[in-house]
Protein backbone atom coordinates (compact mmCIF):
# COMPACT_ATOMS: atom_id res chain seq x y z
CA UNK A 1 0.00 0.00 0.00
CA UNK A 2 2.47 2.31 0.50
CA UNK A 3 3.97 2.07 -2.69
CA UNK A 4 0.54 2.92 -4.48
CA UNK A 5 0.70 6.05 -1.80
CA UNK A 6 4.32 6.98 -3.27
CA UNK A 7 3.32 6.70 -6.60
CA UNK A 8 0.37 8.97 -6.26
CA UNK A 9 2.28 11.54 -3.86
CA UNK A 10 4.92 11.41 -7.11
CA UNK A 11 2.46 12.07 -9.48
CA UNK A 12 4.12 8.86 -11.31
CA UNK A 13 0.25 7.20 -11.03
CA UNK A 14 -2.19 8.80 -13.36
CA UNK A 15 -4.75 6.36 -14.44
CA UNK A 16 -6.52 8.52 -17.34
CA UNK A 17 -3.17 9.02 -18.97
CA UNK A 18 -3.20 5.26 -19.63
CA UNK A 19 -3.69 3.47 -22.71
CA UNK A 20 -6.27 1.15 -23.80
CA UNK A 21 -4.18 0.18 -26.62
CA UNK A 22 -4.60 -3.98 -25.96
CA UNK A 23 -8.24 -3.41 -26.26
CA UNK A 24 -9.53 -4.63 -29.84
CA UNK A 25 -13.13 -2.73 -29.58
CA UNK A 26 -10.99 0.23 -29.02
CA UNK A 27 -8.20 -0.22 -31.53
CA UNK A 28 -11.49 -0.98 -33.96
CA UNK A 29 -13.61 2.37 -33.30
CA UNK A 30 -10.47 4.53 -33.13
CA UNK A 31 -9.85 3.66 -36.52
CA UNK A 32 -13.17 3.97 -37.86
CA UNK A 33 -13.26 7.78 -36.15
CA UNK A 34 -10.00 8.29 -37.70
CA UNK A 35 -11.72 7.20 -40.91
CA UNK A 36 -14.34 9.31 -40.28
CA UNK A 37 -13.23 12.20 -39.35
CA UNK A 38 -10.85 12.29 -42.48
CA UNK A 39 -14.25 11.56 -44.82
CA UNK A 40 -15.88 14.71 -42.91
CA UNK A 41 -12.87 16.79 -43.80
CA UNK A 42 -12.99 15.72 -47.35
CA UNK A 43 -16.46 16.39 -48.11
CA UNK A 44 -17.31 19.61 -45.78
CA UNK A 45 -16.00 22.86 -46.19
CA UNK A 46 -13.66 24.61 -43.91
CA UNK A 47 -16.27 26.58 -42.02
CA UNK A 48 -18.46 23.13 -41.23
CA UNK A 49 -15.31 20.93 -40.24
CA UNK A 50 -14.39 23.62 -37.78
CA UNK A 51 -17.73 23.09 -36.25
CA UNK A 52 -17.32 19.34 -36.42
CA UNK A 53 -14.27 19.87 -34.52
CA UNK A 54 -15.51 22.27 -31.90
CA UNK A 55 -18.41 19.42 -31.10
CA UNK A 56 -15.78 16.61 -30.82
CA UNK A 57 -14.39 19.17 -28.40
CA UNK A 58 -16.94 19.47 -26.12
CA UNK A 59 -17.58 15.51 -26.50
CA UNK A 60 -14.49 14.75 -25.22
CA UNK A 61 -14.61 17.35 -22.49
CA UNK A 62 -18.40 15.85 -21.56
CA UNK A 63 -16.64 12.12 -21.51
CA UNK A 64 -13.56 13.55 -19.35
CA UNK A 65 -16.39 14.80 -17.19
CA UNK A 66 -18.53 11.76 -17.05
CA UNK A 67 -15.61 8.86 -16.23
CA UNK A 68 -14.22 10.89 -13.67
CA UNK A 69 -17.80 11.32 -12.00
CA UNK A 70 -18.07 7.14 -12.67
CA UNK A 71 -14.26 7.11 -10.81
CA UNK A 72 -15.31 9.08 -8.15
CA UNK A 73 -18.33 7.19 -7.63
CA UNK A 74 -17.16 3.75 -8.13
CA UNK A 75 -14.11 4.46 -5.38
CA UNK A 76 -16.57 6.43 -2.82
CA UNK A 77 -18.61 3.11 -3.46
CA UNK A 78 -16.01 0.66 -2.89
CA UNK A 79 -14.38 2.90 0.15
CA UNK A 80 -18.37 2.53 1.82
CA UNK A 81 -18.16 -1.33 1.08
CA UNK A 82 -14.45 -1.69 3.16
CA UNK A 83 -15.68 0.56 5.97
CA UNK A 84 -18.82 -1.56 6.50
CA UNK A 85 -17.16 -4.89 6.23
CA UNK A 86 -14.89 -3.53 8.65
CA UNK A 87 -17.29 -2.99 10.95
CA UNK A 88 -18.93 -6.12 10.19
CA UNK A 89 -16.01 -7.94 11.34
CA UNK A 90 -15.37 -5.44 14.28
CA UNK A 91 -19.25 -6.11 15.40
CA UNK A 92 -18.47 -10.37 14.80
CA UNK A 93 -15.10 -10.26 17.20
CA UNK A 94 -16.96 -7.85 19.83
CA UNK A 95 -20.22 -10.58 19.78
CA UNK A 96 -17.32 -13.63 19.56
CA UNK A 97 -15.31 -12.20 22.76
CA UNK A 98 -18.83 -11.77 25.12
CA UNK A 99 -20.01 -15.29 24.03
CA UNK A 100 -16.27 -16.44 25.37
CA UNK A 101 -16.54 -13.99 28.84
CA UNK A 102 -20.43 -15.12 29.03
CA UNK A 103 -19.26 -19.28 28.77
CA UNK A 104 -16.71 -18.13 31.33
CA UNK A 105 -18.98 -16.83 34.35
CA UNK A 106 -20.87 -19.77 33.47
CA UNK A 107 -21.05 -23.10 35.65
CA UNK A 108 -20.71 -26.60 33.53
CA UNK A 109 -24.14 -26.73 33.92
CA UNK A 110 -24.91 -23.61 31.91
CA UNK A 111 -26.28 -21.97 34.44
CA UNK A 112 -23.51 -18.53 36.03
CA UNK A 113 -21.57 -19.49 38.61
């Protein structure tokens, strides 16, 4: 764990500035927007590709936007789901240790001493 806490105090761990390159739906629509986008250029003029461009702009800002909000979420998520196992397991040791002091002040009868 404390290497992950290096890293990120480092700034060497930046998850959105990793690739997806192994990914063969990705490596597939990347081309075909590649493709796309080169078809656009070739059949609109200037003034529309501009536009074109301007609206993948904001797409890609709207996308930053969105999978950091689906980060932020999923981590908040899983950060709930350790704290309440955690207690779980606090709440199963506390109920574990008075079963053990209750058998304790108890005769072999079951009945307290």
């Amino acid at each position: 764990m404390r290497e992950i806490m290096n890293y990120l105090y480092d700034g060497m761990l930046y998850p959105a500035k990793e690739e997806i390159s192994g990914d063969p739906e990705y490596l597939e629509a990347s081309k075909r927007q590649e493709t796309l986008m080169s078809q656009l250029k070739d059949r609109l003029k200037d003034e529309e590709y501009k536009l074109v461009e301007e609206m993948c702009d904001c797409d890609l800002i709207v996308q930053d936007k969105m999978a950091f909000e689906f980060f932020r979420y999923g981590f908040c998520l899983g950060m709930t789901l350790m704290k309440e196992a955690r207690e779980c397991l606090e709440d199963t040791a506390k109920s574990v240790t008075y079963r053990k002091a209750a058998a304790v002040d108890e005769g072999p009868d079951g009945c307290e001493k």
